[in-house]
Every structure is written in C-alpha cells, then in structure tokens.
Protein backbone atom coordinates (compact mmCIF):
# COMPACT_ATOMS: atom_id res chain seq x y z
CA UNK A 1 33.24 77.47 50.92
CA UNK A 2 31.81 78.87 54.19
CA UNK A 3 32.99 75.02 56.14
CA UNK A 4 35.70 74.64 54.09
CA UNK A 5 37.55 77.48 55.77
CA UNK A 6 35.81 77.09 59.09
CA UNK A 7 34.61 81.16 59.30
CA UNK A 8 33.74 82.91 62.27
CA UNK A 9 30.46 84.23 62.30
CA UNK A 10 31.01 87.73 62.59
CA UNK A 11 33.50 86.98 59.76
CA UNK A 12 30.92 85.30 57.50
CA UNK A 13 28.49 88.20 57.88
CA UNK A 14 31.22 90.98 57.32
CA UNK A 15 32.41 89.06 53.72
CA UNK A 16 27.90 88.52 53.20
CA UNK A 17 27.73 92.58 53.50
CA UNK A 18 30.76 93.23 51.29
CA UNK A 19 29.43 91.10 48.69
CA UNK A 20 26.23 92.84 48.70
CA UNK A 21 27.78 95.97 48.65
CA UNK A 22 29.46 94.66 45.72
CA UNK A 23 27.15 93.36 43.82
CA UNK A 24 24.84 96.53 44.22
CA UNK A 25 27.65 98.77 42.94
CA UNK A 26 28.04 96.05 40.06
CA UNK A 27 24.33 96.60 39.29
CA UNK A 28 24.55 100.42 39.47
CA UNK A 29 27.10 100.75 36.79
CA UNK A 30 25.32 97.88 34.61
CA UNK A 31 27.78 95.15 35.08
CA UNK A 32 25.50 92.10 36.51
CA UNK A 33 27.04 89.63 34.55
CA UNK A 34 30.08 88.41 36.85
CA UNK A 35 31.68 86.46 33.13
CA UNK A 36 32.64 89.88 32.16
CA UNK A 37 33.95 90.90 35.26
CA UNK A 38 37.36 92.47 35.10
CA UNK A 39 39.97 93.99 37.54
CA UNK A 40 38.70 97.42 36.62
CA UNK A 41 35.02 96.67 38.13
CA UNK A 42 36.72 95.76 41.43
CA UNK A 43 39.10 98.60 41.79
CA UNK A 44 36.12 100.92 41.07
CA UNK A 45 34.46 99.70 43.67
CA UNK A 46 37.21 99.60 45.89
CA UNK A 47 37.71 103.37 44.82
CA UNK A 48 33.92 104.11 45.71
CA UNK A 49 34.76 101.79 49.32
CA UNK A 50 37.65 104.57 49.85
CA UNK A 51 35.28 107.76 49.19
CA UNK A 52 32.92 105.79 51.56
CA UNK A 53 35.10 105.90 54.51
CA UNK A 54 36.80 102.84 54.64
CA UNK A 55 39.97 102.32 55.94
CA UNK A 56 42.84 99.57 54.55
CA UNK A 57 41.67 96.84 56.64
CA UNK A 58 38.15 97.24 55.90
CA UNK A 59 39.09 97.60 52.05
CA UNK A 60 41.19 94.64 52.25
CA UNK A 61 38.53 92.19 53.37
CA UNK A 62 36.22 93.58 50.67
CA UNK A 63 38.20 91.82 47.83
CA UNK A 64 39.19 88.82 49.92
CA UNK A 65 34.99 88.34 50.29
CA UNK A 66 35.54 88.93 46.10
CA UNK A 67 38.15 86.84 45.76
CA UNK A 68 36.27 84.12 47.37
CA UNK A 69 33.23 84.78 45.50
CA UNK A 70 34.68 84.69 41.88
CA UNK A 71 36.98 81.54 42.92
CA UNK A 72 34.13 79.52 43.73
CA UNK A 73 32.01 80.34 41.15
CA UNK A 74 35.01 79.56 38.65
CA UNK A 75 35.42 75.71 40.13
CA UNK A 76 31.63 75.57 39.55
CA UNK A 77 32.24 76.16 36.44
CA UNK A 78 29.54 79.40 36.67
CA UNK A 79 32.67 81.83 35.53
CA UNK A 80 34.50 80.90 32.51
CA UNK A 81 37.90 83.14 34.20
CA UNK A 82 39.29 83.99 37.05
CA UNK A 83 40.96 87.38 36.44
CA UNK A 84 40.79 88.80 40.21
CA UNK A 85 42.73 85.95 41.73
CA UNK A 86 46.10 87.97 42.03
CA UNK A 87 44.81 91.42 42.80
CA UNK A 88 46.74 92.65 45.47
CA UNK A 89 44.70 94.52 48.29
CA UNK A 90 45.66 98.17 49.96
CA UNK A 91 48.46 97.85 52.61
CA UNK A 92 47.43 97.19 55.87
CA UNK A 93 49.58 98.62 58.44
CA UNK A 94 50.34 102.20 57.14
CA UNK A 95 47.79 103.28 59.47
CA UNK A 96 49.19 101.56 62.54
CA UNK A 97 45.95 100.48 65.33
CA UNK A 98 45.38 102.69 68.10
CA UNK A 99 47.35 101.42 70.94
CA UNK A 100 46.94 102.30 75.36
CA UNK A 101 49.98 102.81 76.95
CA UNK A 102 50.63 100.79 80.28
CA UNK A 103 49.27 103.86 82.54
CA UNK A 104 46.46 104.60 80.23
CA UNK A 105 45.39 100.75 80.37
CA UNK A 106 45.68 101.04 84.39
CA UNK A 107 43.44 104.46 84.34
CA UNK A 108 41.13 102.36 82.46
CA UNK A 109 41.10 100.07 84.89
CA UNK A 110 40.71 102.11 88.01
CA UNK A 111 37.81 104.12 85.86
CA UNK A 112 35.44 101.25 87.31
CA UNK A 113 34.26 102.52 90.67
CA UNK A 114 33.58 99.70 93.73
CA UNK A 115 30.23 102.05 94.03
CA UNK A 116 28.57 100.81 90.62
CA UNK A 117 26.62 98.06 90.69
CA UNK A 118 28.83 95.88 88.36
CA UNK A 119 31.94 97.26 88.91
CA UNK A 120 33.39 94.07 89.27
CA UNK A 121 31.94 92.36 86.81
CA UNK A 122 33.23 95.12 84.61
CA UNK A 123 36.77 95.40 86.49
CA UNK A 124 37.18 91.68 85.98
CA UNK A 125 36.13 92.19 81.93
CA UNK A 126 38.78 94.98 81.57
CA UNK A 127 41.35 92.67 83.39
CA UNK A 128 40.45 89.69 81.07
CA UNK A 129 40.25 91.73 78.29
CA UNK A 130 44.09 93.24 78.27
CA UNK A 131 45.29 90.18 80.48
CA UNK A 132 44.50 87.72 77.43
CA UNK A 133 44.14 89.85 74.52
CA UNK A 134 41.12 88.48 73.44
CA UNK A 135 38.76 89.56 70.85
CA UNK A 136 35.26 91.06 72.49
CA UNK A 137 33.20 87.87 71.03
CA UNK A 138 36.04 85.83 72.56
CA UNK A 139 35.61 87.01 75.85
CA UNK A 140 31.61 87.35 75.54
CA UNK A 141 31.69 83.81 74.65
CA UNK A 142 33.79 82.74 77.75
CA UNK A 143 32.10 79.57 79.61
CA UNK A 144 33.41 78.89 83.97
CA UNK A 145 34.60 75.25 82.31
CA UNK A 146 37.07 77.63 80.29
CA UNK A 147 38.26 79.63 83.39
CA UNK A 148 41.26 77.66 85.35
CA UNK A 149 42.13 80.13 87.98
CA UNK A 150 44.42 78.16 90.16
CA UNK A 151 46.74 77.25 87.30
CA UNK A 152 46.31 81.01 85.88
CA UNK A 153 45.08 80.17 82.49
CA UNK A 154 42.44 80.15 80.28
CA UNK A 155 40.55 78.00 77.46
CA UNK A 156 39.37 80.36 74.58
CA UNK A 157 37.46 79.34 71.26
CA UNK A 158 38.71 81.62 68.82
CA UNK A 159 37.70 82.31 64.99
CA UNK A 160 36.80 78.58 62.93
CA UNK A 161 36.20 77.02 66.13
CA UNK A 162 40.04 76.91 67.27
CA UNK A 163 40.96 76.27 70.81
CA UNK A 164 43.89 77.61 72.41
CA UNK A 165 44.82 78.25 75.89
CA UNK A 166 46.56 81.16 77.31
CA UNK A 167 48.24 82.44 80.57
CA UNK A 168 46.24 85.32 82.45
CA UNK A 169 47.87 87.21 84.73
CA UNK A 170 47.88 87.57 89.13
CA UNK A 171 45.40 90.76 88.63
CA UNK A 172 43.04 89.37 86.04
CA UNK A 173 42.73 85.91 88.01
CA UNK A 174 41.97 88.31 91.59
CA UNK A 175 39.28 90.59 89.34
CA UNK A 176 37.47 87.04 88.59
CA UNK A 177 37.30 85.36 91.79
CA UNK A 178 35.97 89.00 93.54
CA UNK A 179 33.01 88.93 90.59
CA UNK A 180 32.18 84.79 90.17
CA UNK A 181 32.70 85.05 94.06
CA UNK A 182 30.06 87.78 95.12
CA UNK A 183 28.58 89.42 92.46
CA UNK A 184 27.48 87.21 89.62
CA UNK A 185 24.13 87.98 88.97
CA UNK A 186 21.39 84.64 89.11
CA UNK A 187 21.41 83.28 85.55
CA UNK A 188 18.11 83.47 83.77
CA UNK A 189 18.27 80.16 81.80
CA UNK A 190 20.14 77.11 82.45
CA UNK A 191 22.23 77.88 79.67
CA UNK A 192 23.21 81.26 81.09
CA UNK A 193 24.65 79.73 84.11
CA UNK A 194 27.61 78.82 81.41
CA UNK A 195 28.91 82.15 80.79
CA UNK A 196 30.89 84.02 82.74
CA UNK A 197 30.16 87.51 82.24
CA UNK A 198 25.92 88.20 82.71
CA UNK A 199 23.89 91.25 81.88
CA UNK A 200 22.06 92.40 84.97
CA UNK A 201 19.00 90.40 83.96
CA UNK A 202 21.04 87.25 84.25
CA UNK A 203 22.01 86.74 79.92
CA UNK A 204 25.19 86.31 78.43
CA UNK A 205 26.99 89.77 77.35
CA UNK A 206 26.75 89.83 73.54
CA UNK A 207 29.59 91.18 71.88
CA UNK A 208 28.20 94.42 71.59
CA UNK A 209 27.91 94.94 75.35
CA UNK A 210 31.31 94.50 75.77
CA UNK A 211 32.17 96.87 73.62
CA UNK A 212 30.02 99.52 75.46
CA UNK A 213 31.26 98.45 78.82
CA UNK A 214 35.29 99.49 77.50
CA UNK A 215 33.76 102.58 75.91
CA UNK A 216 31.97 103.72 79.23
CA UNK A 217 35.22 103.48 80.93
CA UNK A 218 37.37 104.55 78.52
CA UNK A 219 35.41 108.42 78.68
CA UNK A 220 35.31 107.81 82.39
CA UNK A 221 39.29 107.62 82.36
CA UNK A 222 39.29 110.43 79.37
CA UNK A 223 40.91 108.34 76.83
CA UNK A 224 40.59 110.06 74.12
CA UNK A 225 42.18 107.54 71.39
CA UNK A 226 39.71 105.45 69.82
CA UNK A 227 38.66 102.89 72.06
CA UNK A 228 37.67 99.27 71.58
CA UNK A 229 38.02 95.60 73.00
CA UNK A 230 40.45 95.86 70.13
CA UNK A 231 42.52 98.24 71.61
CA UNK A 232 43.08 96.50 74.31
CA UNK A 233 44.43 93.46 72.01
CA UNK A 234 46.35 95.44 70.26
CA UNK A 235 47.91 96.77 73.40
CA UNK A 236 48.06 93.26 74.94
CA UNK A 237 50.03 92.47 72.30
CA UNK A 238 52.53 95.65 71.74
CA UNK A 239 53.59 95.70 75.69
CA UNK A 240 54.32 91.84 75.09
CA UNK A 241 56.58 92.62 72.21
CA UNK A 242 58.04 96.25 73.63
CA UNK A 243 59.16 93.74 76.68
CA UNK A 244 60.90 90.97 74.35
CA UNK A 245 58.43 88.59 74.06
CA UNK A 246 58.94 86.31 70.89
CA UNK A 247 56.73 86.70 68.11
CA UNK A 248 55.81 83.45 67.73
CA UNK A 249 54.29 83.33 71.38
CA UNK A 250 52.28 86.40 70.62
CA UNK A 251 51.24 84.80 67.35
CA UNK A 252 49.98 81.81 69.37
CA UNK A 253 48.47 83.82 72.43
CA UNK A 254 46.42 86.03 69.82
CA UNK A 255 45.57 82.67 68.01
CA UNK A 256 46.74 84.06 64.45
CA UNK A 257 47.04 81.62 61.46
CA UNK A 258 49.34 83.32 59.54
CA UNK A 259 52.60 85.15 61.13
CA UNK A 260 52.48 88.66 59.30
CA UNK A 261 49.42 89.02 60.87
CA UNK A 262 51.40 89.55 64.29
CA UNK A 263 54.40 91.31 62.42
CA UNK A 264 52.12 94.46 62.65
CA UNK A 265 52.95 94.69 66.49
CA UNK A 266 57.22 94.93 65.34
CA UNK A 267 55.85 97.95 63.40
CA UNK A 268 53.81 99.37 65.98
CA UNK A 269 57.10 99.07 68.65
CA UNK A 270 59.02 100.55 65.96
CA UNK A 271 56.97 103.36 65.84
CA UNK A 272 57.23 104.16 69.39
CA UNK A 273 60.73 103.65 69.29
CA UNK A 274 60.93 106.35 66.67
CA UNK A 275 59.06 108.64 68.79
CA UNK A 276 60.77 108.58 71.92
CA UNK A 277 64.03 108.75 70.10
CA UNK A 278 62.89 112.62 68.30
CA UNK A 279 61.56 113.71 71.66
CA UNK A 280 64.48 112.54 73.76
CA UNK A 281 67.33 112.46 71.11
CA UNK A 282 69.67 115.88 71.12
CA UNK A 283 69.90 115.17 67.40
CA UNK A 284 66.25 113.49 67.28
C-alpha cells in the first residue's frame, strides 16, 4: 500500500502513529477484532483524538491512516466488510492556517542580524522558504544540482518522490549566492557537500532544524502568531492569490495533487477581505 501511493516519509510515519494510536484505543475498550469493527469504534476514537487536542487536520489524517488500514485488509481478504470506506472526516478549513502578512514576513527577515555567525545561511533559508513555499523537509532536502540561480528557479522533490520546478524570486536568489558564496561551512562527508543548507559542523539541516531556525527569528521579530516553515507556505501562497495569481499555478508551485487542497488559500483571502471591509467599511 505504502509504494502503491508513493508516501512521503514523514507521511508514512504520521499514518504508522495514528494507527497505533488506534489500535491501542481499540484494545482499551475490548474491540481487537478489526471483523467487528464498525463506524461507531472510529468516531469514538476520533471523539477521544478531539479531547486529546487535535485539531481538524490532524483528525482528518487519523481516519484516512484507517481508511487505508481497513481497505487493505478487506482486498486481503483479512476483513470480511468494509464499513468505514465512506466516513466522511471533520472539515478542514474552519480553522483557517495562521498566515504573515507581507511586513511581518519582511520583519522576519530582517530579524537575522549580519553579526551572527549564520546569518546568512539563515537569511538565505527564510528567503527560500517564503520565496518558494516549500515545505521545511523540502527545503532541508535541497541539493546545489537543484539550485539554478541564473535562470531564477529551482528543482524541488516533493512528497512520493515528485519533481517540480519553481520560480524564486531577485531577493531569495541574492540571499543564496551571499551564503554558497562566503559562508558555507566545509562539509563533513562527501555526501554533505550535496546539500545546500549545513549545520555548523558541516551536516545537512534535518527538518527539525529548520523549523527552529524560523522559530528563533520569528521571537526575534515578536511574531506572536504561531510560527512554522508552514507559515511561511501558507503565506507564500495567500500573497500569490491576494495578488491574482491563478489557482492552478499555486496548485502546481505548492506541488498539490488534488485542487481543493489549494482552494483553502480563496478562503483564507476571503477572510481578509472580510476583515478589512468591517474595519474600513462605514456600514462594516
């Protein structure tokens, strides 16, 4: 099932922890055998998923990891029905994603001070980061044979493996060529000497680092919205739209399968619409 659907593998370890999850709760309420499972088992759990803390999305990929599960053991032939097939999960974008605006992602930006020791590997991270909009393993995974500068693109391996290339922008191309140019740390393993954005002892940022490098910066700047690589995608992909850009571009950019996955940025515009129509609106 796993290389059938070509899964990330942050995406194959977040459907292996919902299952346990899952199958834990099964076991606590005496319900191991997964023949008698019904739609009332998995709406339990998603109920016990809620009072846990997690929001729609979260939720959401907890019965698609269940879904999964239960249709592959019915083609095996190890579960005699399929009853969760049509469950329908929470709705996603009630709680609409945290989102920069344009002078919040540039006091991000200037939070990274020439004086630190990586400020520009971390200024050219930010840049690529909100430049591209992609995902913090995306740009952790970045390779130089992926970076073309002169032609102000770049070649990104996204979830399953897929390839895509996207523009990146006069600012973002300056922030790499200042960091690759002077301040690239020495790699510590031939292998390093791939990547484009190194630790100070010469290793490839993990995912996780670049995640603490936009939270660092993000208190430095005194963001106070809740503040991820994510954000910065989602914002990426809002100021795109707010400016006219066809959804279909931003769907490809972002490197989304499905279409409604990029609708949530219409709703996101629409929301700030909204707002600046009841602050600046006589009748608002």
């Amino acid at each position: 099932m796993i290389t059938e659907r070509g899964l990330a593998r942050n995406t194959i370890a977040a459907y292996r922890r919902d299952l346990e999850r899952f199958l834990e709760h099964l076991s606590g309420r005496k319900r191991r055998d997964l023949n008698r499972l019904t739609t009332d088992d998995v709406i339990h759990f998603m109920g016990a998923e809620q009072a846990r803390g997690l929001g729609p999305a979260s939720i959401a990929r907890a019965l698609v990891s269940i879904k999964m599960l239960v249709k592959f053991l019915h083609m095996d032939g190890r579960v005699e029905r399929n009853l969760i097939g049509l469950m329908e999960g929470p709705r996603l974008w009630k709680a609409l994603p945290d989102v920069l605006h344009e002078h919040e992602v540039e006091g991000l930006i200037d939070a990274v001070d020439e004086g630190d020791p990586f400020a520009r590997r971390d200024r050219a991270l930010l840049e690529t980061l909100y430049a591209t909009g992609v995902r913090a393993s995306e740009a952790a995974a970045l390779k130089l044979a992926d970076l073309h500068l002169d032609l102000e693109y770049v070649r990104v391996i996204g979830k399953g493996d897929k390839e895509r290339i996207v523009p990146i922008g006069r600012e973002a191309v300056a922030a790499l060529k200042a960091y690759l140019g002077t301040d690239r740390p020495r790699p510590a393993t031939a292998a390093a000497g791939e990547a484009v954005f190194l630790s100070r002892t010469g290793r490839p940022l993990d995912r996780s680092a670049v995640w603490r490098i936009v939270r660092k910066y993000g208190r430095r700047a005194g963001i106070t919205k809740h503040l991820t690589p994510h954000t910065l995608r989602h914002s990426f992909a809002t100021h795109l739209v707010s400016r006219g850009a066809d959804l279909r571009v931003v769907q490809e950019l972002l490197g989304h399968v499905n279409i409604a996955t990029t609708q949530r940025y219409l709703h996101v515009d629409a929301s700030r619409l909204k707002a600046v129509h009841r602050q600046f609106h006589p009748r608002g």
